[in-house]
C-alpha atoms as a PDB file:
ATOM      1  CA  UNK A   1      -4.009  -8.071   1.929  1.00  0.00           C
ATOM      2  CA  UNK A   2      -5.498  -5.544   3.464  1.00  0.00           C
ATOM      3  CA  UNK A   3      -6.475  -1.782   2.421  1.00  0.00           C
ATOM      4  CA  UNK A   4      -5.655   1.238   4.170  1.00  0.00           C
ATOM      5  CA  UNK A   5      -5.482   4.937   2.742  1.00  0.00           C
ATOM      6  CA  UNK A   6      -2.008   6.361   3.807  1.00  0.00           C
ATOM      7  CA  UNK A   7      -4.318   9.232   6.121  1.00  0.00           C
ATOM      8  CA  UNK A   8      -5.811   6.511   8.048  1.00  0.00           C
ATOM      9  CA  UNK A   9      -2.627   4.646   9.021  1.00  0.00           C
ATOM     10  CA  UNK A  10      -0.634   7.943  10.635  1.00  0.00           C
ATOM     11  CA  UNK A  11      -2.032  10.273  13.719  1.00  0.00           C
ATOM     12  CA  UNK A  12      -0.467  13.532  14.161  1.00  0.00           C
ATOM     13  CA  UNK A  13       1.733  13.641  17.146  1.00  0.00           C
ATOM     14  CA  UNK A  14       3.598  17.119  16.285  1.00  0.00           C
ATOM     15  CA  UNK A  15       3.286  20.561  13.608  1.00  0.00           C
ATOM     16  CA  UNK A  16       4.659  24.016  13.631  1.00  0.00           C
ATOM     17  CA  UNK A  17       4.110  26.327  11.073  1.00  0.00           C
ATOM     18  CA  UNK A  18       7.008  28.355   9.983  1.00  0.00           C
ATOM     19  CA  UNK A  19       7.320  31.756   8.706  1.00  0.00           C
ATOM     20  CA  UNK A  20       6.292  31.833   4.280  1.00  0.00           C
ATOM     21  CA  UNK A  21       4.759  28.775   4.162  1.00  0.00           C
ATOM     22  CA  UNK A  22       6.440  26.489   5.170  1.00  0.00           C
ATOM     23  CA  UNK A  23       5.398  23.784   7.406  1.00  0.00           C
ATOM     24  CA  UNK A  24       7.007  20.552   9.446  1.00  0.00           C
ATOM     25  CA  UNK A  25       4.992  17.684  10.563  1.00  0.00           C
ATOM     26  CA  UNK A  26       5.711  14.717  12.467  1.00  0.00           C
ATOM     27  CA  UNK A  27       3.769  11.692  12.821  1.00  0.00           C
ATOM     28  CA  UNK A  28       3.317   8.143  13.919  1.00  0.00           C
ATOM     29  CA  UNK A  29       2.021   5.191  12.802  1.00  0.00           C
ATOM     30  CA  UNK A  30      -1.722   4.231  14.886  1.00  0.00           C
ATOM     31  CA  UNK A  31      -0.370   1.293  17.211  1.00  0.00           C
ATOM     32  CA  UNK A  32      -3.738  -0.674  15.483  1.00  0.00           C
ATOM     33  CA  UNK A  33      -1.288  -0.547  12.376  1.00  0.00           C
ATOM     34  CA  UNK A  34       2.160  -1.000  13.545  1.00  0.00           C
ATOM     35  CA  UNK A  35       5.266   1.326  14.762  1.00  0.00           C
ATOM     36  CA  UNK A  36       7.307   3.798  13.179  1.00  0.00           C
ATOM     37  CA  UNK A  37       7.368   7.703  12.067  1.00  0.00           C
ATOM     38  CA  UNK A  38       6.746   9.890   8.965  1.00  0.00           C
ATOM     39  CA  UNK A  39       7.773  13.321   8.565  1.00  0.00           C
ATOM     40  CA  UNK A  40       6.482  15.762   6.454  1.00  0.00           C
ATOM     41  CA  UNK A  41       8.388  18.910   5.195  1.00  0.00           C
ATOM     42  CA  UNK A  42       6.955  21.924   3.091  1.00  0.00           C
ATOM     43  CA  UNK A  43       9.399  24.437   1.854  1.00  0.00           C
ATOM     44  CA  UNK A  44       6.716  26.801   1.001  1.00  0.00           C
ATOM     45  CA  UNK A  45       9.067  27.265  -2.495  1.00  0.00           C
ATOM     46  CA  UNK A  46       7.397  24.398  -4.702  1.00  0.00           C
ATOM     47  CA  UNK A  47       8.686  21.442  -2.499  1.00  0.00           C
ATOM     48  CA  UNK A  48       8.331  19.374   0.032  1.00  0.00           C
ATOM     49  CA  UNK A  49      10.169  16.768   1.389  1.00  0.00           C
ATOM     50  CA  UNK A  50       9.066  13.508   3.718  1.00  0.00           C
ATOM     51  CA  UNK A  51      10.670  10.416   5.142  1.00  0.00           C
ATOM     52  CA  UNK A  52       9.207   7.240   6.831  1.00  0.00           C
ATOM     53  CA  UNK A  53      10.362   4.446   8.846  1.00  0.00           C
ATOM     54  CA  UNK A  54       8.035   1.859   9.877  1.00  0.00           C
ATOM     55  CA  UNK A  55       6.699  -1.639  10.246  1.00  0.00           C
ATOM     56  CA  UNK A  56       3.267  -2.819  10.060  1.00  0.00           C
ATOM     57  CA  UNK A  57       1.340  -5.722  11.852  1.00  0.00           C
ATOM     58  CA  UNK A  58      -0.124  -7.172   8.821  1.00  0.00           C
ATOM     59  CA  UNK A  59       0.341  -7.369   4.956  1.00  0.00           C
ATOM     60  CA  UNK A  60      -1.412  -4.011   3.432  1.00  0.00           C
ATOM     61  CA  UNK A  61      -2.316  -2.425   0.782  1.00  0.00           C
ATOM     62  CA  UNK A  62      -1.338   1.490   0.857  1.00  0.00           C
ATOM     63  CA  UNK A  63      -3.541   3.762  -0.891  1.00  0.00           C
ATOM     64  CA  UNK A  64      -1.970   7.286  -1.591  1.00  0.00           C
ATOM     65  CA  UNK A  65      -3.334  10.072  -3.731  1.00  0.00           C
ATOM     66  CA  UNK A  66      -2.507  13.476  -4.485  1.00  0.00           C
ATOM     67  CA  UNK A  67      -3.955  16.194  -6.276  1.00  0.00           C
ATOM     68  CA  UNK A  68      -0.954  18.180  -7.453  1.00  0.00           C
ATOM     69  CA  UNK A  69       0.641  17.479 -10.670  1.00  0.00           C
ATOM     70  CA  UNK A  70       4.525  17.126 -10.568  1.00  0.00           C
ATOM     71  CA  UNK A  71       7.250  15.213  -9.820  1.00  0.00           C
ATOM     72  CA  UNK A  72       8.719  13.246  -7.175  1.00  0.00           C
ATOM     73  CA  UNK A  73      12.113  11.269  -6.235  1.00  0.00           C
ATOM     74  CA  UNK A  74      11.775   8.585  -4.015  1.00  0.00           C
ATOM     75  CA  UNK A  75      14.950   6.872  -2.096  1.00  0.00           C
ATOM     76  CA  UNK A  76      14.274   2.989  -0.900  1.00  0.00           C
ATOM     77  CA  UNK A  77      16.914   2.761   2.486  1.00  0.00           C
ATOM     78  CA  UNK A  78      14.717  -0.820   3.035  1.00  0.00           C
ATOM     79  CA  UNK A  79      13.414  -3.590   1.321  1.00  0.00           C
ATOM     80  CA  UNK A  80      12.193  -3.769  -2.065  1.00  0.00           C
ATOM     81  CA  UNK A  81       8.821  -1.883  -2.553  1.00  0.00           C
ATOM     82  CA  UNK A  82       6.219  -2.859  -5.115  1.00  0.00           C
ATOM     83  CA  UNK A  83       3.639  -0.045  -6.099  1.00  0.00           C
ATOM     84  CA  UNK A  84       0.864  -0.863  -8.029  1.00  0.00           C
ATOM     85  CA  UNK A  85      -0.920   1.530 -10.771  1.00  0.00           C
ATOM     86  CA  UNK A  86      -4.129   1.845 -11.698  1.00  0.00           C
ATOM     87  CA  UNK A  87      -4.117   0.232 -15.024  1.00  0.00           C
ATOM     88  CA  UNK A  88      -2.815  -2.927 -13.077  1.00  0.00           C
ATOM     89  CA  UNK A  89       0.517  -1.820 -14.184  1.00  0.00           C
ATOM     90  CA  UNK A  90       3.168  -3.130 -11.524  1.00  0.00           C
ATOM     91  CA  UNK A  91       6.657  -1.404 -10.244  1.00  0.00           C
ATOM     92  CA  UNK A  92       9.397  -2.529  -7.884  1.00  0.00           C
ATOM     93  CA  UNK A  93      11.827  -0.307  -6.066  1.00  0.00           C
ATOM     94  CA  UNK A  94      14.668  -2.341  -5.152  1.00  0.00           C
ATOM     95  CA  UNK A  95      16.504  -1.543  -2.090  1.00  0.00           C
ATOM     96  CA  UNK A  96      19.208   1.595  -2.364  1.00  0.00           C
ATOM     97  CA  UNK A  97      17.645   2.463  -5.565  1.00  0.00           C
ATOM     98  CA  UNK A  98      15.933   5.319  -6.812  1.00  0.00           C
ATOM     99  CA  UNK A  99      13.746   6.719  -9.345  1.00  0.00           C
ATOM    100  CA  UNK A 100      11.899  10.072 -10.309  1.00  0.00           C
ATOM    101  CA  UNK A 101       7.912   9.747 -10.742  1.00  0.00           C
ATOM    102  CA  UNK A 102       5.879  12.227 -12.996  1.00  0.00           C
ATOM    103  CA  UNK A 103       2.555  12.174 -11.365  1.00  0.00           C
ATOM    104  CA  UNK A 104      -1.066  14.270 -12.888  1.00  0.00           C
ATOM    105  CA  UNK A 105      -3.274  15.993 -10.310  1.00  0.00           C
ATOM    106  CA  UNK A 106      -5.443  12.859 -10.260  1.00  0.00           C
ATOM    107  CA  UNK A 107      -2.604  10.246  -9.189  1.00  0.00           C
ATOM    108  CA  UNK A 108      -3.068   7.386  -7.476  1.00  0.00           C
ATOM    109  CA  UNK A 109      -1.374   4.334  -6.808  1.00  0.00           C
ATOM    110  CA  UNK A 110      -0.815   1.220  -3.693  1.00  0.00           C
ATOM    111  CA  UNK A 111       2.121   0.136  -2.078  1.00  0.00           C
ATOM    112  CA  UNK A 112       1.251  -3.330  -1.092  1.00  0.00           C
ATOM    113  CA  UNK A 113       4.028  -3.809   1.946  1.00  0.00           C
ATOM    114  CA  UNK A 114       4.326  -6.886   3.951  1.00  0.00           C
ATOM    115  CA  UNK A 115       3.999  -7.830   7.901  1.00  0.00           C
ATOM    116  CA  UNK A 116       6.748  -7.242  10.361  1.00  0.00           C
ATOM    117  CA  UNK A 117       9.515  -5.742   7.058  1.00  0.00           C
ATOM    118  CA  UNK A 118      10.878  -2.504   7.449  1.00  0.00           C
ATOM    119  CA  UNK A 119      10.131  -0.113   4.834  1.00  0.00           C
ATOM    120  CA  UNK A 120      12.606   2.928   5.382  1.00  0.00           C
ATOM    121  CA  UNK A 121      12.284   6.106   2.602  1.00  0.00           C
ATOM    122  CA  UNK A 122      13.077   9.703   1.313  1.00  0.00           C
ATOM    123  CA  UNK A 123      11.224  11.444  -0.819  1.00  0.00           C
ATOM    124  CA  UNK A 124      11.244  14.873  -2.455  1.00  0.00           C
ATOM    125  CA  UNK A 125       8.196  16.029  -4.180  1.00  0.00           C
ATOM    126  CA  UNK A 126       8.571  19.072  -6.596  1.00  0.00           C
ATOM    127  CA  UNK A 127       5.536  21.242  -8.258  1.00  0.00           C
ATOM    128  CA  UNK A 128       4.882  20.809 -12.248  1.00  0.00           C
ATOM    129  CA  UNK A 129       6.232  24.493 -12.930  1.00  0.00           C
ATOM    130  CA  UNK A 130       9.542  24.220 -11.223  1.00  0.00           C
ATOM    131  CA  UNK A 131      10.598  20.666 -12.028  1.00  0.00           C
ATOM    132  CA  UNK A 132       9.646  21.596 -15.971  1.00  0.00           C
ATOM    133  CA  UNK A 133      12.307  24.345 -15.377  1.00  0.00           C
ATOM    134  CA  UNK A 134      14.770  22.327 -13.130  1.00  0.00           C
ATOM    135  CA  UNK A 135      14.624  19.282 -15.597  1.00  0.00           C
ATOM    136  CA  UNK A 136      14.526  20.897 -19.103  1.00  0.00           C
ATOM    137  CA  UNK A 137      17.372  19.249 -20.122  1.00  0.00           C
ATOM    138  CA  UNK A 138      15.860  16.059 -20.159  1.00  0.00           C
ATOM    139  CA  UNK A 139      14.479  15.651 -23.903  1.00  0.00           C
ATOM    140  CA  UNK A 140      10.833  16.026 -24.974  1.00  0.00           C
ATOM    141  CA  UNK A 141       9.860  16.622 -21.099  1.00  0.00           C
ATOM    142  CA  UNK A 142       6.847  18.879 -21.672  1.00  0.00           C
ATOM    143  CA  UNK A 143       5.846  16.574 -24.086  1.00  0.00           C
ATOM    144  CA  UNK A 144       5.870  13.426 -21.779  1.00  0.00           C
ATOM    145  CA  UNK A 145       4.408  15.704 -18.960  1.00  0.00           C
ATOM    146  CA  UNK A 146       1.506  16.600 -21.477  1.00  0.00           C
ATOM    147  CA  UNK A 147       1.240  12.403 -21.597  1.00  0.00           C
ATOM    148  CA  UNK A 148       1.617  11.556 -17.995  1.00  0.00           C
ATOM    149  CA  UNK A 149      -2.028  13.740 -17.212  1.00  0.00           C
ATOM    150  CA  UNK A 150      -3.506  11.013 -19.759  1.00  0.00           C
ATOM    151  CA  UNK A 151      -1.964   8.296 -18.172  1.00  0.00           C
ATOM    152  CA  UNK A 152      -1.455   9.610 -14.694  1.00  0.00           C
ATOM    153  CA  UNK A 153       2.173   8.582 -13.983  1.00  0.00           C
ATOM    154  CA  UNK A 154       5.668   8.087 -15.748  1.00  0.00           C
ATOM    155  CA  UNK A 155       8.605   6.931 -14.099  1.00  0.00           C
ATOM    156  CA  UNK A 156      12.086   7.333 -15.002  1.00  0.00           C
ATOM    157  CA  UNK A 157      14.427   4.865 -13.545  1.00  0.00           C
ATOM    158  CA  UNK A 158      17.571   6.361 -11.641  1.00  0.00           C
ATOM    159  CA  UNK A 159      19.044   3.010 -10.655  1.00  0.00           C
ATOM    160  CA  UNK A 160      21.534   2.390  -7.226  1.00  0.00           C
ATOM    161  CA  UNK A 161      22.235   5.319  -5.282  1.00  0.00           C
ATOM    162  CA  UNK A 162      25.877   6.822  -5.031  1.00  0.00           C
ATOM    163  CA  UNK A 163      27.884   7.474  -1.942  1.00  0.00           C
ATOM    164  CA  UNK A 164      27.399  11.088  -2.310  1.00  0.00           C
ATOM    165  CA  UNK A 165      23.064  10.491  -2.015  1.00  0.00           C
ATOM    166  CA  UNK A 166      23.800   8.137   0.598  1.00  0.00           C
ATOM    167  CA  UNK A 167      25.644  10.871   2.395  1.00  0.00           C
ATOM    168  CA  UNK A 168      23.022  13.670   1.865  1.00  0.00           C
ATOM    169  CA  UNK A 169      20.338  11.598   3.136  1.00  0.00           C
ATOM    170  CA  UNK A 170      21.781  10.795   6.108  1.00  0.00           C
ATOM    171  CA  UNK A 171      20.514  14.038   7.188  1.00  0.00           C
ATOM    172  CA  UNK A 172      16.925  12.823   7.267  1.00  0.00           C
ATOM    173  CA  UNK A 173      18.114  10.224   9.842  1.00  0.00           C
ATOM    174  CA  UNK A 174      16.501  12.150  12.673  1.00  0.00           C
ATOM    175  CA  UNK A 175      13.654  11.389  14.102  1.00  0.00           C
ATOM    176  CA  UNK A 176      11.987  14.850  15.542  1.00  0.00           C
ATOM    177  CA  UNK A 177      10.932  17.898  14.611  1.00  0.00           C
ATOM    178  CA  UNK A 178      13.492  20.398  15.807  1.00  0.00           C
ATOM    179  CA  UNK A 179      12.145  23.757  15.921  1.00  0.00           C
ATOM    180  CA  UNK A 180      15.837  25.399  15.511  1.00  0.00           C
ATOM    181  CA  UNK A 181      14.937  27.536  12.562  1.00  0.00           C
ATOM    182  CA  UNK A 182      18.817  27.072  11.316  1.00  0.00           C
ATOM    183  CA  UNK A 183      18.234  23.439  11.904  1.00  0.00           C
ATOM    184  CA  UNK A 184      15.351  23.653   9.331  1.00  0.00           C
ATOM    185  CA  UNK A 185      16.969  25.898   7.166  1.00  0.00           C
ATOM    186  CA  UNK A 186      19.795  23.098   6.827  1.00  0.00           C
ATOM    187  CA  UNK A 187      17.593  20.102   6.149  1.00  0.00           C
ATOM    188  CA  UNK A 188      15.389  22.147   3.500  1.00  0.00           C
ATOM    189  CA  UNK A 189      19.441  22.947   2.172  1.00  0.00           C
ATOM    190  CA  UNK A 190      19.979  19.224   1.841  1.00  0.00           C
ATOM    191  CA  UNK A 191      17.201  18.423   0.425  1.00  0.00           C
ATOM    192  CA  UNK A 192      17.398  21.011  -2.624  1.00  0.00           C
ATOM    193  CA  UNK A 193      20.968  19.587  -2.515  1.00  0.00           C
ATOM    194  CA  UNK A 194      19.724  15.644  -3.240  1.00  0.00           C
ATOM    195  CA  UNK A 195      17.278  17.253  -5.724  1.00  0.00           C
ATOM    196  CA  UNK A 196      19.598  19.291  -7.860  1.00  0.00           C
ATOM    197  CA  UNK A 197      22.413  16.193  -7.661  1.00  0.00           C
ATOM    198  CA  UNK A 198      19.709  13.209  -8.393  1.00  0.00           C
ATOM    199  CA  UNK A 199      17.817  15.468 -10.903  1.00  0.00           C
ATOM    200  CA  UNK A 200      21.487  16.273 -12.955  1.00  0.00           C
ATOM    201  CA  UNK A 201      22.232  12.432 -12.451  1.00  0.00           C
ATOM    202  CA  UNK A 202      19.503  11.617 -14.210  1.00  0.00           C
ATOM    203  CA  UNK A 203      19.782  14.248 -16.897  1.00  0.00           C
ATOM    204  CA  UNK A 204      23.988  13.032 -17.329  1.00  0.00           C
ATOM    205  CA  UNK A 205      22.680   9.632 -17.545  1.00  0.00           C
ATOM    206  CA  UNK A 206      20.434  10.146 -20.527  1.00  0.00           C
ATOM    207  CA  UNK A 207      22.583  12.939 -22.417  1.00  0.00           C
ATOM    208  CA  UNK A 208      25.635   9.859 -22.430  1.00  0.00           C
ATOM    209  CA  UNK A 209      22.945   7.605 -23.979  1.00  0.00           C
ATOM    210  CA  UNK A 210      22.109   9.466 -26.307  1.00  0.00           C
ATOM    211  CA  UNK A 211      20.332   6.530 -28.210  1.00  0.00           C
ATOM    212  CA  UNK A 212      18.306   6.485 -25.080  1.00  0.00           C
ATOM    213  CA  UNK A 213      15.288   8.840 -25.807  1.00  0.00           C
ATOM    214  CA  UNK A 214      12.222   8.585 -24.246  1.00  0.00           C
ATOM    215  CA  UNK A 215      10.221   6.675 -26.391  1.00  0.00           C
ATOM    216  CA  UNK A 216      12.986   4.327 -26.496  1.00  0.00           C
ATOM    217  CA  UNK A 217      13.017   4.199 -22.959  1.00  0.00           C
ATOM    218  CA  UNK A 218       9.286   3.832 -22.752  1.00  0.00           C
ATOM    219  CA  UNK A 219       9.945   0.509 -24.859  1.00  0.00           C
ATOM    220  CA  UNK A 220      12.780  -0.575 -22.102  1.00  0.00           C
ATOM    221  CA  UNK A 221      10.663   0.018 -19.381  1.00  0.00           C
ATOM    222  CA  UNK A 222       7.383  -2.041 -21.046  1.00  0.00           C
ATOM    223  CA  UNK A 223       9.915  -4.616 -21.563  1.00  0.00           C
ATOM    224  CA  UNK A 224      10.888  -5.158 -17.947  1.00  0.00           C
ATOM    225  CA  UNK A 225       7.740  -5.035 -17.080  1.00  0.00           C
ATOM    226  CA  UNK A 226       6.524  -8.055 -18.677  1.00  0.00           C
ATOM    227  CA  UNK A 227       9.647  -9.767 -17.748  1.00  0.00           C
ATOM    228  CA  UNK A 228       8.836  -9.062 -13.690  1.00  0.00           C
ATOM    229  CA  UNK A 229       5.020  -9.454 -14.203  1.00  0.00           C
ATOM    230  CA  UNK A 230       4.677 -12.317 -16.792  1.00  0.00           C
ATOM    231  CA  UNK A 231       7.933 -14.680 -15.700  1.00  0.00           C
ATOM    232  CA  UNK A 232       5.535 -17.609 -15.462  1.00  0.00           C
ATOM    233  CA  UNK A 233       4.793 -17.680 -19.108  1.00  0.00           C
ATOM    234  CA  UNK A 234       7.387 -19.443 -21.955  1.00  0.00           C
ATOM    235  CA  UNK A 235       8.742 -15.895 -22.536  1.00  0.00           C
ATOM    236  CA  UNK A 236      11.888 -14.994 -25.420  1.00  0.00           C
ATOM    237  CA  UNK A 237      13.334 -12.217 -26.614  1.00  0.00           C
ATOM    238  CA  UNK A 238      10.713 -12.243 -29.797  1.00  0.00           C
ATOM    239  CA  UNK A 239       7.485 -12.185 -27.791  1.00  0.00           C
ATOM    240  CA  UNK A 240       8.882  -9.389 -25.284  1.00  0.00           C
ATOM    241  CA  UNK A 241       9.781  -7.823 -28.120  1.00  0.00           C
ATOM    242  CA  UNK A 242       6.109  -7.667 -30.091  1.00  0.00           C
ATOM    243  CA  UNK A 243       4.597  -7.030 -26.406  1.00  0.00           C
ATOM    244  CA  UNK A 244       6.510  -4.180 -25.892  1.00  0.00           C
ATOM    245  CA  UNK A 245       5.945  -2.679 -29.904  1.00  0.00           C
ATOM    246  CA  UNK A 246       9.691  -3.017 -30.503  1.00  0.00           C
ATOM    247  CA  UNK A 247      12.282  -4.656 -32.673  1.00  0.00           C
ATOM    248  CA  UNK A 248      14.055  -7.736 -31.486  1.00  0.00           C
ATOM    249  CA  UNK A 249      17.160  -7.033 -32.646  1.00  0.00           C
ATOM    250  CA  UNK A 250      17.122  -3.681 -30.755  1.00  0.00           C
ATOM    251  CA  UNK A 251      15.970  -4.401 -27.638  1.00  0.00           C
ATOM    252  CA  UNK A 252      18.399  -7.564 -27.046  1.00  0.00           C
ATOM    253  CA  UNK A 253      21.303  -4.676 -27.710  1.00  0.00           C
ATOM    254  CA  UNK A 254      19.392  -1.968 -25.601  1.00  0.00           C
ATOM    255  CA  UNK A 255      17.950  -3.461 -22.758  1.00  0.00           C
ATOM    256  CA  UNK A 256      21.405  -5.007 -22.001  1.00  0.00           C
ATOM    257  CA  UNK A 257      23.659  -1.386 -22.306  1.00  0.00           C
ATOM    258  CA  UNK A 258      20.541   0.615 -20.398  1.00  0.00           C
ATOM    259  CA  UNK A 259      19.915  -2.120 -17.364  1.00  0.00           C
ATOM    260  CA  UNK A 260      23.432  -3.599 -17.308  1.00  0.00           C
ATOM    261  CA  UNK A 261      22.010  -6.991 -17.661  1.00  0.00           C
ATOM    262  CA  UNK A 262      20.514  -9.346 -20.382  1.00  0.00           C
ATOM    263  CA  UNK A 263      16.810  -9.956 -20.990  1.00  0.00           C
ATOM    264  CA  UNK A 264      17.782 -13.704 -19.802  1.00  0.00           C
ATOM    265  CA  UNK A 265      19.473 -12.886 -16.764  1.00  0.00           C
ATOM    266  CA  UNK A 266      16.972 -10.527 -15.327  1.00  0.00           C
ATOM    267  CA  UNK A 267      14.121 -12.973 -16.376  1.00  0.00           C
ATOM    268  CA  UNK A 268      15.692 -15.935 -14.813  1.00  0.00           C
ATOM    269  CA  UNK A 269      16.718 -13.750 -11.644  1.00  0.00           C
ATOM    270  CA  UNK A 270      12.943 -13.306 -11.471  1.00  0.00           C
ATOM    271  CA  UNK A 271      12.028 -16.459 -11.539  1.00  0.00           C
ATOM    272  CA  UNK A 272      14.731 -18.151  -9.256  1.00  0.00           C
ATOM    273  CA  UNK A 273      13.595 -14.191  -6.584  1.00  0.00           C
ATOM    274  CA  UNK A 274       9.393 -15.691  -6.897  1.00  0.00           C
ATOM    275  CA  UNK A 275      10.516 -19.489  -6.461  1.00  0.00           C
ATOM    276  CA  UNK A 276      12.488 -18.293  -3.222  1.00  0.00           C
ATOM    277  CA  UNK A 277       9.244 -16.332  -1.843  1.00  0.00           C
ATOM    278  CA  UNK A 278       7.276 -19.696  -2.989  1.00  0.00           C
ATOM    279  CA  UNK A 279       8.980 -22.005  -1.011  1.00  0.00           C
ATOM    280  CA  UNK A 280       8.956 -19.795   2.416  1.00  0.00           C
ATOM    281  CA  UNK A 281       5.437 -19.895   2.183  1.00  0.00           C
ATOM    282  CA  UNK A 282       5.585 -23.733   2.187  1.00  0.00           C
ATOM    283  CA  UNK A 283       5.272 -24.512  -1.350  1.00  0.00           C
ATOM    284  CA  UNK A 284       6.532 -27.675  -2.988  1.00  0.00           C
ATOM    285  CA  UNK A 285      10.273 -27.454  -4.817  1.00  0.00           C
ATOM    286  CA  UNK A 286       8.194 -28.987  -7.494  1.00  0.00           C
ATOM    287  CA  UNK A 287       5.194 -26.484  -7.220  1.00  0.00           C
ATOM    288  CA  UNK A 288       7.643 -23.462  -7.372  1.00  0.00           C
ATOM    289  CA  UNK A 289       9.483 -24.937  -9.679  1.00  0.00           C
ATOM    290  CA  UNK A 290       6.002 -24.730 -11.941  1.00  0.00           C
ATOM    291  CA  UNK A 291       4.582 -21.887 -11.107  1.00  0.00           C
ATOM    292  CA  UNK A 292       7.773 -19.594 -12.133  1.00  0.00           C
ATOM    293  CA  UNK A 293       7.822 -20.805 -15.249  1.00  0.00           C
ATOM    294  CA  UNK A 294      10.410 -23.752 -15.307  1.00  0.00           C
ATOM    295  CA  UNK A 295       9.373 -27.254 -15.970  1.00  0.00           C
ATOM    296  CA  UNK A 296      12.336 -29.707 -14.885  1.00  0.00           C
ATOM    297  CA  UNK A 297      12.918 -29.948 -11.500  1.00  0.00           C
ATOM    298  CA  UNK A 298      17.002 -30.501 -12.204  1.00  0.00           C
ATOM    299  CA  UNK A 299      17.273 -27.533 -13.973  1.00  0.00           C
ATOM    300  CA  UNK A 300      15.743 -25.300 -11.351  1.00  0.00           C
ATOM    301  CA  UNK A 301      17.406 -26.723  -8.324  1.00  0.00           C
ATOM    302  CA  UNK A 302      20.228 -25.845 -10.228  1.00  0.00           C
ATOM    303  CA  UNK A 303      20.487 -22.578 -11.443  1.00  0.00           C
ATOM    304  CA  UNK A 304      18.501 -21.767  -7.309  1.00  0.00           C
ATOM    305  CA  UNK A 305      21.944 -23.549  -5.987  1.00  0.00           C
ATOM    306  CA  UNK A 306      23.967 -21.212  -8.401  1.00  0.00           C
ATOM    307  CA  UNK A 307      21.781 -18.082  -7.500  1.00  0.00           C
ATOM    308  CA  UNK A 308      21.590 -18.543  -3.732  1.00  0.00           C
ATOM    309  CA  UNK A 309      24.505 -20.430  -2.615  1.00  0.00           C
ATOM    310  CA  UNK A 310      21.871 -22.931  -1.456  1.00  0.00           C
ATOM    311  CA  UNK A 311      19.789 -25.876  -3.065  1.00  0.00           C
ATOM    312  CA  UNK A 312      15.824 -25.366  -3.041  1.00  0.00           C
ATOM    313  CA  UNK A 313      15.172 -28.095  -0.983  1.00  0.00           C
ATOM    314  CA  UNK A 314      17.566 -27.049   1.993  1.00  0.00           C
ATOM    315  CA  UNK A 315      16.170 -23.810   1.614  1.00  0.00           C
ATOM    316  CA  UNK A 316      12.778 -25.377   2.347  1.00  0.00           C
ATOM    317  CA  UNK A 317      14.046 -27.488   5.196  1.00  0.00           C
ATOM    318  CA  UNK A 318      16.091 -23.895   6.927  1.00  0.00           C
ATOM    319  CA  UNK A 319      12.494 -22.233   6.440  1.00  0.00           C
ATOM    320  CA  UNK A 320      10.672 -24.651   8.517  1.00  0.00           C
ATOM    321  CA  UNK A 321      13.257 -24.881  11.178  1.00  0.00           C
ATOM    322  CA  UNK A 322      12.521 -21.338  11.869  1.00  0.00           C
END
């Protein structure tokens, strides 16, 4: 794949600077990269708000950065995006999910987005100060702020979207810069709207599970983690369990009532999600079958028929009639 710093890939095509602050900015994506927009909202009050809708001509590597510590909430409207970490840590945000991110002022991280996909997303980012304040419900939050500026990041999982997010950001559906200074005023109302709403979602989510504390979730999260970036490998409950420094026991009861799911089931839904990507890039049913982890052919074909309505090796043959 190739690397591009997020700077590079845009060219400004519009800014106004409005009164306190505050500041709109709308730009494109350079035609050597693909097609789309970004915008780019400051509130001058601690946040700032953006949203994106593009494809690109080529698989890349996104490099972002910033140098403000803080929080952000990112809404996927596309397909699933994987960011990458520094410490070769690996996250996916799955379509009409969302999480909140905990970032240090040295943060860094890739997307790594593929050719001709649309990648479609809202994001509000909030300043250290005022998210400790708006979020200090949420237990032991200074103290894993004080932790994310060791490690750089920390994100905490928000899950599918509601109707009522879906509904607020609609209002980031447009793609200009209206210089209406109502017109802003509403948009910068929405968007402290999503925040409050997404931030108290998040905050109602962990106060019902109340066995849920962070730690805890911190052993959840490693957990799911080595299920989506180790599927090839003879995993079980046991060894996910000693990778992640957690009890067996625990985490078969506690990974199913956080994610909704079993360890199993999202380890096999894993497998049978790389197998499919395996075989549109011309791959073997017996190669995928391998490289995901399984080792008899029958087996595989049938739990892909079960998962996808569609044996592995018609999948192959549909692929290569495209």
């Amino acid at each position: 794949m190739k690397k591009v710093n997020h700077n590079n890939l845009i060219e400004i095509s519009k800014k106004i600077n409005n009164p306190f602050s505050r500041e709109t900015l709308l730009t494109n994506i350079k035609h050597d990269y693909g097609k789309g927009i970004f915008l780019w909202h400051d509130f001058g009050n601690g946040i700032a708000s953006s949203a994106y809708d593009y494809k690109l001509n080529d698989d890349y590597k996104l490099h972002l950065s910033s140098n403000i510590a803080g929080a952000v909430l990112i809404f996927n409207l596309s397909n699933n995006i994987k960011y990458f970490f520094k410490d070769n840590k690996e996250f996916i945000l799955k379509k009409n999910s969302f999480f909140i991110g905990l970032s240090s002022d040295k943060f860094s991280v890739e997307m790594h987005l593929k050719k001709n996909k649309q990648y479609k997303a809202v994001s509000i980012g909030i300043k250290e100060l005022l998210f400790l304040q708006l979020a200090k419900k949420l237990e032991k939050l200074s103290e894993i702020m004080q932790e994310t500026k060791a490690v750089n990041r920390f994100i905490i999982e928000g899950g599918y979207m509601d109707s009522y997010q879906f509904e607020l950001l609609s209002y980031f559906e447009n793609k200009t810069i209206n210089e209406n200074t109502l017109s802003n005023l509403h948009l910068e109302s929405m968007a402290l709207n999503l925040a409050h709403y997404t931030i108290n979602k998040i905050i109602n989510k962990c106060t019902n599970n109340k066995d849920f504390n962070m730690e805890k979730i911190e052993s959840l999260k490693k957990a799911k983690q080595i299920i989506l970036s180790q599927y090839a490998q003879p995993l079980n409950i046991k060894n996910i369990a000693n990778k992640a420094a957690t009890n067996e026991c625990y985490l078969k009861k506690d990974f199913k009532q956080y994610y909704g799911t079993t360890i199993y089931k999202m380890l096999q839904k894993r497998r049978l999600e790389v197998a499919k990507e395996l075989l549109e890039k011309d791959f073997s049913v017996k190669e995928a079958c391998l490289k995901v982890g399984y080792k008899h052919i029958g087996h595989f074909s049938k739990l892909f028929l079960n998962h996808f309505k569609i044996s592995p090796s018609e999948y192959r043959k549909k692929i290569n009639r495209l």
